[in-house]
PDB file of N, CA and C in Angstrom:
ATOM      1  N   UNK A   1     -64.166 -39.956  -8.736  1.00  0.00           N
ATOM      2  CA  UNK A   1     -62.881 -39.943  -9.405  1.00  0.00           C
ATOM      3  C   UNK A   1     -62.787 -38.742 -10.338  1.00  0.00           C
ATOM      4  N   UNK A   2     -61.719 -38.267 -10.340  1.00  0.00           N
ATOM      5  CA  UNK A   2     -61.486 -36.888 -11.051  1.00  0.00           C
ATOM      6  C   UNK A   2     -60.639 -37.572 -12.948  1.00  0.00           C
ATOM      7  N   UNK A   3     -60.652 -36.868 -13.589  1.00  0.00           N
ATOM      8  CA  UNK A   3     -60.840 -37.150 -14.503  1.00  0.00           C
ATOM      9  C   UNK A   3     -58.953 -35.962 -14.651  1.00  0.00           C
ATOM     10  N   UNK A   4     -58.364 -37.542 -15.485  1.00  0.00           N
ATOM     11  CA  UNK A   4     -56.929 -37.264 -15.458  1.00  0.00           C
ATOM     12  C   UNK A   4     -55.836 -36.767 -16.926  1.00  0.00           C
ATOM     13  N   UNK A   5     -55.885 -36.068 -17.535  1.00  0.00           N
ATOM     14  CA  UNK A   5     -55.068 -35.950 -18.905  1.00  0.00           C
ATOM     15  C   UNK A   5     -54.135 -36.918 -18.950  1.00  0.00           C
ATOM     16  N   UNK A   6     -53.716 -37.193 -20.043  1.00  0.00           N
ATOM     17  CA  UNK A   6     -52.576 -38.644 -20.223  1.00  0.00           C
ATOM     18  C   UNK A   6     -51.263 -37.793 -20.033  1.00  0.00           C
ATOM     19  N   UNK A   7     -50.414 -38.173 -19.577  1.00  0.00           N
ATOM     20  CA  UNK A   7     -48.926 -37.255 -19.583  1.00  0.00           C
ATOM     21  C   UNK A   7     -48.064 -37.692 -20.679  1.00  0.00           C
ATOM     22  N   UNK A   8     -47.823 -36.741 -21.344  1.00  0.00           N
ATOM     23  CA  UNK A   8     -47.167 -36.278 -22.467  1.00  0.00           C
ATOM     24  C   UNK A   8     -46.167 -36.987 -22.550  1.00  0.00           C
ATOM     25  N   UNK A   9     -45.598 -38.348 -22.942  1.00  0.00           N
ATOM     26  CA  UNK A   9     -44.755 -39.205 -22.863  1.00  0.00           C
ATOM     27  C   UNK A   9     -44.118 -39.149 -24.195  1.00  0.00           C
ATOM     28  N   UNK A  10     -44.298 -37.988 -24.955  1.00  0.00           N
ATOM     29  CA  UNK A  10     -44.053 -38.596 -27.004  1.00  0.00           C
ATOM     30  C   UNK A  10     -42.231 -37.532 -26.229  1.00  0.00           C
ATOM     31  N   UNK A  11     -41.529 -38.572 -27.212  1.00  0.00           N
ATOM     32  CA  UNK A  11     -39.959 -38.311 -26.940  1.00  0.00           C
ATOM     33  C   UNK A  11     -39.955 -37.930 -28.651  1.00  0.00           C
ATOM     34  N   UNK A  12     -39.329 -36.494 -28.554  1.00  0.00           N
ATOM     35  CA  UNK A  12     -39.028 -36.603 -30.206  1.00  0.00           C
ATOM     36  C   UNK A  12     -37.360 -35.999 -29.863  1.00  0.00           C
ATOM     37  N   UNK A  13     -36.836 -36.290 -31.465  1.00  0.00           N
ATOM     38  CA  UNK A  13     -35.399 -36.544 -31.380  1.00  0.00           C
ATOM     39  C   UNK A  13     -35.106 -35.508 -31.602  1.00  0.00           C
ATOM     40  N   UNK A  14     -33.675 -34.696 -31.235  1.00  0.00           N
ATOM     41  CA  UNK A  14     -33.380 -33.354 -31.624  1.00  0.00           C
ATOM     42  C   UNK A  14     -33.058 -33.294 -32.793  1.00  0.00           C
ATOM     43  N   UNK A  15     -33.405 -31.809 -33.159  1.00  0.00           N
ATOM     44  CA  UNK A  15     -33.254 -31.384 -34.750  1.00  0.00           C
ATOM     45  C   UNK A  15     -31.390 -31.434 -35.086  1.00  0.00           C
ATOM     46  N   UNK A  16     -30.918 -30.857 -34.000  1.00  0.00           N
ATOM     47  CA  UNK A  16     -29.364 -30.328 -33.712  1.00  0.00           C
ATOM     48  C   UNK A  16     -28.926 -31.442 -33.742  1.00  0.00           C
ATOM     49  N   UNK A  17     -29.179 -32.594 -33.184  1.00  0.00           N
ATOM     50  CA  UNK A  17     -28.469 -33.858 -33.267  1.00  0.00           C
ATOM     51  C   UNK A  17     -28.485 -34.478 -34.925  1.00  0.00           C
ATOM     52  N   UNK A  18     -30.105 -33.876 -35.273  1.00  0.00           N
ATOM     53  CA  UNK A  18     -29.809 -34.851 -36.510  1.00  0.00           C
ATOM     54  C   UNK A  18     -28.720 -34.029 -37.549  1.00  0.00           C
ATOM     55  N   UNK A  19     -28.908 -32.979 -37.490  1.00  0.00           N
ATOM     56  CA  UNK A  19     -28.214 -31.438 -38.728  1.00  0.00           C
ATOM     57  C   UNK A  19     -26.647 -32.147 -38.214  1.00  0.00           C
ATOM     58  N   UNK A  20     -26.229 -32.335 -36.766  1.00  0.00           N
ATOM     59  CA  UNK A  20     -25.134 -33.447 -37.125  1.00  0.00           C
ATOM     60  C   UNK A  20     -24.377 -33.574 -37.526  1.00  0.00           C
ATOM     61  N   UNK A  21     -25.021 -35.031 -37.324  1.00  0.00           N
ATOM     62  CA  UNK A  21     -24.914 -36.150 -38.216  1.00  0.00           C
ATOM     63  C   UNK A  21     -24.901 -36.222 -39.825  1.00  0.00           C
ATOM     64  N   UNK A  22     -25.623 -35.287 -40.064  1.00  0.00           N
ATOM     65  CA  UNK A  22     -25.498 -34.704 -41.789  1.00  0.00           C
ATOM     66  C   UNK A  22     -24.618 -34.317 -41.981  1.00  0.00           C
ATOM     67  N   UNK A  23     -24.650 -32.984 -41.399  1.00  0.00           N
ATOM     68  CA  UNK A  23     -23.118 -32.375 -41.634  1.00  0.00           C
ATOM     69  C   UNK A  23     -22.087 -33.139 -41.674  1.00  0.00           C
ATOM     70  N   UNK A  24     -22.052 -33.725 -40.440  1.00  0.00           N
ATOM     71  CA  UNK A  24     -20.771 -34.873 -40.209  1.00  0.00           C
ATOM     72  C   UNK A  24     -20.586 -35.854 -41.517  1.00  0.00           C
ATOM     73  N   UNK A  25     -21.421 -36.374 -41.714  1.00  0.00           N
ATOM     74  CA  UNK A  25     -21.298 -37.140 -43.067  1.00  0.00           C
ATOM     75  C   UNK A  25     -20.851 -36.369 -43.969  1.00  0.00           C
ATOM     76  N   UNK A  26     -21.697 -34.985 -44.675  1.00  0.00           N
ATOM     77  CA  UNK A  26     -21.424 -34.839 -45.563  1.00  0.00           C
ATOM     78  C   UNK A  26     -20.049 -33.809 -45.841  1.00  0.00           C
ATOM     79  N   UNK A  27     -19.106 -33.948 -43.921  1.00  0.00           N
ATOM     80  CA  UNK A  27     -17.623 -33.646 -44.302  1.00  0.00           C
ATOM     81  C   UNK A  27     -17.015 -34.477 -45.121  1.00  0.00           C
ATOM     82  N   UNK A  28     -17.344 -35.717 -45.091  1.00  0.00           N
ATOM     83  CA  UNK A  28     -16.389 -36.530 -45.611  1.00  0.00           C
ATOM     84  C   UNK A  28     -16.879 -36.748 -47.305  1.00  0.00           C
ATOM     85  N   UNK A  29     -17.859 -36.068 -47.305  1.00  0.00           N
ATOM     86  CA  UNK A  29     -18.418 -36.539 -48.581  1.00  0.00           C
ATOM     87  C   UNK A  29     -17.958 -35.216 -49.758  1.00  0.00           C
ATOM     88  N   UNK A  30     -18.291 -33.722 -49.810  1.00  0.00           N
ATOM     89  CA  UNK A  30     -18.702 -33.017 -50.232  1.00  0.00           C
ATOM     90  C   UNK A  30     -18.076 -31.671 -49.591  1.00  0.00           C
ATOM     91  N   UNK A  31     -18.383 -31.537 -48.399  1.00  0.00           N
ATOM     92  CA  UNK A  31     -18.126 -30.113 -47.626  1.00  0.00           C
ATOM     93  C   UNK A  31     -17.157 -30.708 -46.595  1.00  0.00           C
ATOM     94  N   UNK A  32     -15.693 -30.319 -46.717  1.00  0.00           N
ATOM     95  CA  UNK A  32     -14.493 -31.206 -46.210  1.00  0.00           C
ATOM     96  C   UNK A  32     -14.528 -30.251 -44.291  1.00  0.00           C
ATOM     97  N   UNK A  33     -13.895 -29.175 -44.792  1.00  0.00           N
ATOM     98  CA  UNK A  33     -14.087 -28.422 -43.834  1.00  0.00           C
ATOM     99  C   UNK A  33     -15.032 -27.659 -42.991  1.00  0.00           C
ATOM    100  N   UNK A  34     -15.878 -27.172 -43.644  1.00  0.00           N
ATOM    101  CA  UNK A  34     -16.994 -26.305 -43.434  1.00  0.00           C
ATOM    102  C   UNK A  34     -18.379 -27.264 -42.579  1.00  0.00           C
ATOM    103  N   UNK A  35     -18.477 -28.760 -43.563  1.00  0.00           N
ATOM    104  CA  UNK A  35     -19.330 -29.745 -42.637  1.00  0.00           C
ATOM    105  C   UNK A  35     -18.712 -29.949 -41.314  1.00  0.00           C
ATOM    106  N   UNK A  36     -17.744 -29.835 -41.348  1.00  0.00           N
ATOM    107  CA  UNK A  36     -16.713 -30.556 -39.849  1.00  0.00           C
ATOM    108  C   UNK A  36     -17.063 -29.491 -38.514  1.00  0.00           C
ATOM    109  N   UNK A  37     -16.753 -28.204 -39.125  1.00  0.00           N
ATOM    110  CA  UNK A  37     -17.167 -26.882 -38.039  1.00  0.00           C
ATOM    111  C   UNK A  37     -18.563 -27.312 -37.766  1.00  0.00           C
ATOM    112  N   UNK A  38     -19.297 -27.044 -38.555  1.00  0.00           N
ATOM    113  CA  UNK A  38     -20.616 -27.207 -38.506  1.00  0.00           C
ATOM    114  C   UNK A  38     -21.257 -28.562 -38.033  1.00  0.00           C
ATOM    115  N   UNK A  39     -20.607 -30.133 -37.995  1.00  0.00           N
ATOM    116  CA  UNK A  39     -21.008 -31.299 -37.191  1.00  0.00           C
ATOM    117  C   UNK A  39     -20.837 -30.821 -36.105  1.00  0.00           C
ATOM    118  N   UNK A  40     -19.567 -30.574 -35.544  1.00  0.00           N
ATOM    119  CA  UNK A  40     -18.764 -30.403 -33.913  1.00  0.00           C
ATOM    120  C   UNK A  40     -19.543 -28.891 -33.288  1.00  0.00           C
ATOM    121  N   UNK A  41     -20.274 -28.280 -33.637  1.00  0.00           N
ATOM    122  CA  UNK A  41     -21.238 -26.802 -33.668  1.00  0.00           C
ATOM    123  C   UNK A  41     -22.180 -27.617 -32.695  1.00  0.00           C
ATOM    124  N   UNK A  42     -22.956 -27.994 -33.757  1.00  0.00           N
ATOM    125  CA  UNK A  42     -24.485 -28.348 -33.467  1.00  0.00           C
ATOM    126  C   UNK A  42     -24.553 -30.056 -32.990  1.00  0.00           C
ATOM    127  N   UNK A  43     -23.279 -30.432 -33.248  1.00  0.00           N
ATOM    128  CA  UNK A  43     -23.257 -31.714 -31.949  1.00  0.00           C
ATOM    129  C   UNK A  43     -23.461 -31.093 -30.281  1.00  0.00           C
ATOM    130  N   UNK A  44     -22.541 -30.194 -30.591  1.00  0.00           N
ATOM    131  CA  UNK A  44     -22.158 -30.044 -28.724  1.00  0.00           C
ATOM    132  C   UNK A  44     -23.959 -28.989 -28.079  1.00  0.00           C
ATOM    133  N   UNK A  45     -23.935 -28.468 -29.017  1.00  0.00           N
ATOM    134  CA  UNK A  45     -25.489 -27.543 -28.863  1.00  0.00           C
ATOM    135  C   UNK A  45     -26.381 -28.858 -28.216  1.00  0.00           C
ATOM    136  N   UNK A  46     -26.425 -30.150 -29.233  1.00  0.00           N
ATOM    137  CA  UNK A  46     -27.606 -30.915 -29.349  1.00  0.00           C
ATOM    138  C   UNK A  46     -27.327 -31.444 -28.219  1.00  0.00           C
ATOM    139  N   UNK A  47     -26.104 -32.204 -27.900  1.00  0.00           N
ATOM    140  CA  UNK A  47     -26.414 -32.658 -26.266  1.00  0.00           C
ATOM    141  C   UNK A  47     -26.642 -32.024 -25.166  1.00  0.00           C
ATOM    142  N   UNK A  48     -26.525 -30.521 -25.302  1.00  0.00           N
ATOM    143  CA  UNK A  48     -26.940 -29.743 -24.205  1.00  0.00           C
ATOM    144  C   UNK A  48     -28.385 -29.714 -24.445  1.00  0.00           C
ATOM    145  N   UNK A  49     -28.736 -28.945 -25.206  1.00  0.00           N
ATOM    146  CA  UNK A  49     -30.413 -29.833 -25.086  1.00  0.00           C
ATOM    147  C   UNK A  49     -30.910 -30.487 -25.009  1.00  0.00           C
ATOM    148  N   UNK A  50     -30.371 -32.049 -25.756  1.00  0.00           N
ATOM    149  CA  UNK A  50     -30.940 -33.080 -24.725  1.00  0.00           C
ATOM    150  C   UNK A  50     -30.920 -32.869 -23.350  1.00  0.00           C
ATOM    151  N   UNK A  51     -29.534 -32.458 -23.441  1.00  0.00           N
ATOM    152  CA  UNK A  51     -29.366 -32.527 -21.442  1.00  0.00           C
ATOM    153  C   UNK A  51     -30.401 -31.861 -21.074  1.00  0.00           C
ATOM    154  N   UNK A  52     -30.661 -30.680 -21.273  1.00  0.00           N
ATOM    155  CA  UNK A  52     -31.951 -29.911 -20.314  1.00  0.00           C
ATOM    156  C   UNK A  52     -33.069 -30.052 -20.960  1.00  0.00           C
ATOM    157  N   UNK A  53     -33.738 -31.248 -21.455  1.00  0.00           N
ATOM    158  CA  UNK A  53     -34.989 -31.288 -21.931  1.00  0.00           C
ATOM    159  C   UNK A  53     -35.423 -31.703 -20.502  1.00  0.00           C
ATOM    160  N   UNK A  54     -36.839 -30.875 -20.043  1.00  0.00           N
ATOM    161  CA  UNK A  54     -37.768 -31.887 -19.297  1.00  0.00           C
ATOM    162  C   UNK A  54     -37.646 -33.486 -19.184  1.00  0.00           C
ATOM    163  N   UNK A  55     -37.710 -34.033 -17.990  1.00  0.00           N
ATOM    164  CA  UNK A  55     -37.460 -35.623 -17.978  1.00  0.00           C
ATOM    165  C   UNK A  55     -38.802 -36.377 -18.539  1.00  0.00           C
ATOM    166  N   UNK A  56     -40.188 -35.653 -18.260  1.00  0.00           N
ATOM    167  CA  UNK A  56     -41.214 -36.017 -19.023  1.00  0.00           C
ATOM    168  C   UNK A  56     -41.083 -36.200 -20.501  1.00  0.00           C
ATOM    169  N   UNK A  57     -40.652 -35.543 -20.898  1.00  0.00           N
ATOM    170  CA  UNK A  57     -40.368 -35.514 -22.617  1.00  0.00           C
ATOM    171  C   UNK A  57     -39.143 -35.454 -23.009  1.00  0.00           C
ATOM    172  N   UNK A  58     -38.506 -36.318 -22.607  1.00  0.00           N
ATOM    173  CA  UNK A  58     -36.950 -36.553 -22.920  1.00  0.00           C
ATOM    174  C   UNK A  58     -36.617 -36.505 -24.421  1.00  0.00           C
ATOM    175  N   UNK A  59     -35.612 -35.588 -25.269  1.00  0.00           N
ATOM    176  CA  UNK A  59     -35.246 -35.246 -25.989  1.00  0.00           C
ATOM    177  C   UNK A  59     -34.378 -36.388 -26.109  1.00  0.00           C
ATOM    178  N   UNK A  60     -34.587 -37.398 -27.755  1.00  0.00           N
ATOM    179  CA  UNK A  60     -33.779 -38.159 -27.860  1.00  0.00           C
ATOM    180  C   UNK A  60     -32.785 -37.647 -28.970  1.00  0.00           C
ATOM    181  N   UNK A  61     -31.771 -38.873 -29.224  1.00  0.00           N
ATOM    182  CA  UNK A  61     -30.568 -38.168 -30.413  1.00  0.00           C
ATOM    183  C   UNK A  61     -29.024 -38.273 -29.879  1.00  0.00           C
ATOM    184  N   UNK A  62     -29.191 -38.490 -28.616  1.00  0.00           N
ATOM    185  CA  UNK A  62     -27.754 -38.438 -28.294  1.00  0.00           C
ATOM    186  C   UNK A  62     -26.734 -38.919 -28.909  1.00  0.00           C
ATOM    187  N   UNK A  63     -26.902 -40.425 -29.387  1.00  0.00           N
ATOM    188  CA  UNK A  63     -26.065 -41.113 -30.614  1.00  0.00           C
ATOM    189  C   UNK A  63     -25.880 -40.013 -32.061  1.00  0.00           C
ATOM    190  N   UNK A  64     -27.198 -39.571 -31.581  1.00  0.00           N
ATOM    191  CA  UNK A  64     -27.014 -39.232 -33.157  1.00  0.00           C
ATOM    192  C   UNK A  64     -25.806 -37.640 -33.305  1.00  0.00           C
ATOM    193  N   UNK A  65     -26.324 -37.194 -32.072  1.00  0.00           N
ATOM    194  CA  UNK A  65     -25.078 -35.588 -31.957  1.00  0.00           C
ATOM    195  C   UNK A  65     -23.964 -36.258 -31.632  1.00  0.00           C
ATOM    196  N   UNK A  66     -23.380 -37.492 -31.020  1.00  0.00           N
ATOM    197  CA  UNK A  66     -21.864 -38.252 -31.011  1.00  0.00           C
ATOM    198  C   UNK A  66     -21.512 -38.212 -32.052  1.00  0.00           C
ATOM    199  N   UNK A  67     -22.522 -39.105 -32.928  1.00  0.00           N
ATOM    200  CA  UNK A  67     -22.263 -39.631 -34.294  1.00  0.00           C
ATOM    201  C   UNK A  67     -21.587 -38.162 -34.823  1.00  0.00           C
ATOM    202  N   UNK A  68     -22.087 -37.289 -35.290  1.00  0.00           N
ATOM    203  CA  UNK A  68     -21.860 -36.351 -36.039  1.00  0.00           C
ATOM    204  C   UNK A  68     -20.435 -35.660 -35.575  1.00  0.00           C
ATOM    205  N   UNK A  69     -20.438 -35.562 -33.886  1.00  0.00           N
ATOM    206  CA  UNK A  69     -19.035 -35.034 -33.471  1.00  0.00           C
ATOM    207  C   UNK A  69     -18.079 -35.775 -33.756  1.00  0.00           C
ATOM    208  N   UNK A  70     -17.937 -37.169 -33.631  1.00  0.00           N
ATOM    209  CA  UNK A  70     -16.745 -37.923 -33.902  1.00  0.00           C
ATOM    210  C   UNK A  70     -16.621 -37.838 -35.145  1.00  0.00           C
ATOM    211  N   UNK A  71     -17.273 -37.382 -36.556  1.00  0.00           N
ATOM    212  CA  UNK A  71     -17.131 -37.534 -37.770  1.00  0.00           C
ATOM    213  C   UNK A  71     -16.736 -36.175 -38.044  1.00  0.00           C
ATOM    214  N   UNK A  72     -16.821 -34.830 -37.100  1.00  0.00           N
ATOM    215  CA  UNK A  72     -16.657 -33.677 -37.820  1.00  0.00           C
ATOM    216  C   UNK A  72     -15.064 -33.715 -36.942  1.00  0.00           C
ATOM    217  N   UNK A  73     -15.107 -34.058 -35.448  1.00  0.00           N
ATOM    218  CA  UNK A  73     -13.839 -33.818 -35.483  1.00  0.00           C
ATOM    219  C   UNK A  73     -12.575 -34.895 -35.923  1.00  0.00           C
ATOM    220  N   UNK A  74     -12.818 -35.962 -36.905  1.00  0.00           N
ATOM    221  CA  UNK A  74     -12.381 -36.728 -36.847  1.00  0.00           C
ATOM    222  C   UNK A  74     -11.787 -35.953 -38.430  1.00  0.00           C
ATOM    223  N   UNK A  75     -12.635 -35.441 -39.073  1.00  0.00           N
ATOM    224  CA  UNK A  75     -12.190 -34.861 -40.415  1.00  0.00           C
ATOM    225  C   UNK A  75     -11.501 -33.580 -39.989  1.00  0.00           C
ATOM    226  N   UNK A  76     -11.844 -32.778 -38.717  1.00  0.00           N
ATOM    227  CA  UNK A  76     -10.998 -31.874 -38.857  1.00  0.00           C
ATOM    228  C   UNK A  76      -9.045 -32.352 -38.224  1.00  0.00           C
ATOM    229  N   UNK A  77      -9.107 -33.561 -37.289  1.00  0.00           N
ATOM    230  CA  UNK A  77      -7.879 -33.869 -37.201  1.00  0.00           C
ATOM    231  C   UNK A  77      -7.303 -34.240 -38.578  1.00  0.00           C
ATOM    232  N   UNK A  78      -7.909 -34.722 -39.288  1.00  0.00           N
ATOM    233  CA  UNK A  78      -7.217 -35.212 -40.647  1.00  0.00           C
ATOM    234  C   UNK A  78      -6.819 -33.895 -41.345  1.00  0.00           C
ATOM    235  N   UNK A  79      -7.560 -32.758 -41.392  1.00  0.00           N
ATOM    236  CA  UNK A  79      -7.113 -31.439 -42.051  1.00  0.00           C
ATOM    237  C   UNK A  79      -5.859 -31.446 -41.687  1.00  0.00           C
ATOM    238  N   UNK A  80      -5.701 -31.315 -40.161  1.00  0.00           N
ATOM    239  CA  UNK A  80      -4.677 -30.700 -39.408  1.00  0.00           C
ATOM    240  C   UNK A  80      -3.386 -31.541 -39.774  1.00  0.00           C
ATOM    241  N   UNK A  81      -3.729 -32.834 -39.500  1.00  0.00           N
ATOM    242  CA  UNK A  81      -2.342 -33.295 -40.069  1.00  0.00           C
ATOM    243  C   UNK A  81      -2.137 -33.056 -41.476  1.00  0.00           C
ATOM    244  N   UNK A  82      -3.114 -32.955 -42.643  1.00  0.00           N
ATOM    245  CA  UNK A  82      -2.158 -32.609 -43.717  1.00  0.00           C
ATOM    246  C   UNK A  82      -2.113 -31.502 -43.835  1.00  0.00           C
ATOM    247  N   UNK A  83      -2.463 -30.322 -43.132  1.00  0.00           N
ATOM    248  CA  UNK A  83      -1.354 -29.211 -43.100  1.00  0.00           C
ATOM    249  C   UNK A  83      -0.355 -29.032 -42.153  1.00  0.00           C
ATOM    250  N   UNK A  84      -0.450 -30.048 -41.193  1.00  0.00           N
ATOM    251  CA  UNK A  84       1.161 -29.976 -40.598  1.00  0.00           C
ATOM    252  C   UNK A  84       2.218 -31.066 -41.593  1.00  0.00           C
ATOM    253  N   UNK A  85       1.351 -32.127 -42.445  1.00  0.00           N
ATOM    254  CA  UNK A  85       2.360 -32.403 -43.280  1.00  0.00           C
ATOM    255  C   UNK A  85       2.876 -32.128 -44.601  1.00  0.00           C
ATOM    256  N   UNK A  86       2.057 -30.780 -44.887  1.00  0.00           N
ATOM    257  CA  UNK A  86       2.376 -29.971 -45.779  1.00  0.00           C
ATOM    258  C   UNK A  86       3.590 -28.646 -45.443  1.00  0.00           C
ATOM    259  N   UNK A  87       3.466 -28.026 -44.361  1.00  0.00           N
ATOM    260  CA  UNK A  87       4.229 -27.424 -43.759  1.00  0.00           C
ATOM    261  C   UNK A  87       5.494 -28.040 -43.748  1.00  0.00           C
ATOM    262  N   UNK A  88       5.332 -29.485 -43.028  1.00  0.00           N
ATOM    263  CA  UNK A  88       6.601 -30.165 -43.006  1.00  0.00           C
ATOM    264  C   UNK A  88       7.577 -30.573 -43.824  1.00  0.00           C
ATOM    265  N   UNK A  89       6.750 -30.412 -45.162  1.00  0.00           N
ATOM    266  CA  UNK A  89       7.048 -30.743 -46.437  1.00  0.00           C
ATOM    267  C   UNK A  89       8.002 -29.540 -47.197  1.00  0.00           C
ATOM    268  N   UNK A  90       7.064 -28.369 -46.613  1.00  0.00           N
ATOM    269  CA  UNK A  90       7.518 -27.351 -47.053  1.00  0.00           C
ATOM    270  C   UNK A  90       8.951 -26.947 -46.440  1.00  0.00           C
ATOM    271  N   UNK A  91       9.281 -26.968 -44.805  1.00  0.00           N
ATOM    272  CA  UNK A  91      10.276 -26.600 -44.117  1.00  0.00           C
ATOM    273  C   UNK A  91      11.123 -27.881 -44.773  1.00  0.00           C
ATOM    274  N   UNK A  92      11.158 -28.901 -44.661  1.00  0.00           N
ATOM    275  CA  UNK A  92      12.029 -29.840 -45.131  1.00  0.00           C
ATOM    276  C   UNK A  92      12.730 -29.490 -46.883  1.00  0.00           C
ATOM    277  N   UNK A  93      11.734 -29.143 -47.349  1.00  0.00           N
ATOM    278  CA  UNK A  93      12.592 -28.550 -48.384  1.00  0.00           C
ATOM    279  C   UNK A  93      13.000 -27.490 -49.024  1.00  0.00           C
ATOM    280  N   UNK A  94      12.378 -26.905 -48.230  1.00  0.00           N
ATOM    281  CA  UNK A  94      13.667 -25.297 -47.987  1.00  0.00           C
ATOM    282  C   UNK A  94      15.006 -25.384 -47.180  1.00  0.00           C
ATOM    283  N   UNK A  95      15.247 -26.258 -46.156  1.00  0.00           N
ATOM    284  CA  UNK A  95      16.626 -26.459 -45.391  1.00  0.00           C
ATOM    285  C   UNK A  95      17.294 -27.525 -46.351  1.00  0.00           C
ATOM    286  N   UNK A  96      16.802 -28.664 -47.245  1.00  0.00           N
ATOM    287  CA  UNK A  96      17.332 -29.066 -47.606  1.00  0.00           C
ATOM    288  C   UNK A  96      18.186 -28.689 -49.088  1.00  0.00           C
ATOM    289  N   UNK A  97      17.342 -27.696 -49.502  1.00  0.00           N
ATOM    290  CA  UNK A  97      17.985 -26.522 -50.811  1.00  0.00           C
ATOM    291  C   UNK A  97      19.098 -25.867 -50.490  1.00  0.00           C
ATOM    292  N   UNK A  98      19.240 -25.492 -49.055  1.00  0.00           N
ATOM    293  CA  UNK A  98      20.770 -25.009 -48.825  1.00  0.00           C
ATOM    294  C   UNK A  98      21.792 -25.924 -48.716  1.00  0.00           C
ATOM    295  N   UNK A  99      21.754 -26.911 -48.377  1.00  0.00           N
ATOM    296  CA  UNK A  99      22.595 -27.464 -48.690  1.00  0.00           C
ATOM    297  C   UNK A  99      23.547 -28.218 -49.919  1.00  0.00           C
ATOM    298  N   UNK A 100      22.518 -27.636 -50.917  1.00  0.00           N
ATOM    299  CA  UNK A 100      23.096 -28.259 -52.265  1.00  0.00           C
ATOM    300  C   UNK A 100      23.844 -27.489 -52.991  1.00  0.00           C
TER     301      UNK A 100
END
């Protein structure tokens, strides 16, 4: 009998997935905009590396780079609407000044 190495079965989690999930959190916490770019960045990075990790050593985290995308783009839709409802705010009351 030949003498066999153990196969490398240790799964570690991506770094990109976890940076995230941080980020993502700490849009809502601290860094409004800037975390949000930066969750939805290194979310979409992290599942591509999971995706092409070796199947022997599967790169875990996937929850965790979701987690972070749904929280960065979830803060950047919220930007967007309050500057489209700031805008709106704004056009609404400039047309409504002429008329007075």
């Amino acid at each position: 009998m030949s003498y066999q190495p153990p196969v490398n079965t240790t799964r570690g989690t991506s770094s990109l997935a976890t940076v995230s999930l941080v980020l993502g959190i700490l849009s809502w916490l601290v860094l409004p905009f800037i975390g949000a770019i930066g969750a939805v960045i290194c979310g979409h990075m992290a599942r591509g590396e999971i995706r092409r990790s070796p199947p022997d050593a599967k790169l875990e985290g996937d929850g965790l780079a979701i987690t972070g995308l749904v929280l960065g783009y979830l803060q950047m839709a919220l930007w967007l609407l309050v500057i489209l409802l700031v805008i709106g705010a704004m056009v609404l009351g400039l047309s409504s000044s002429h008329w007075h």
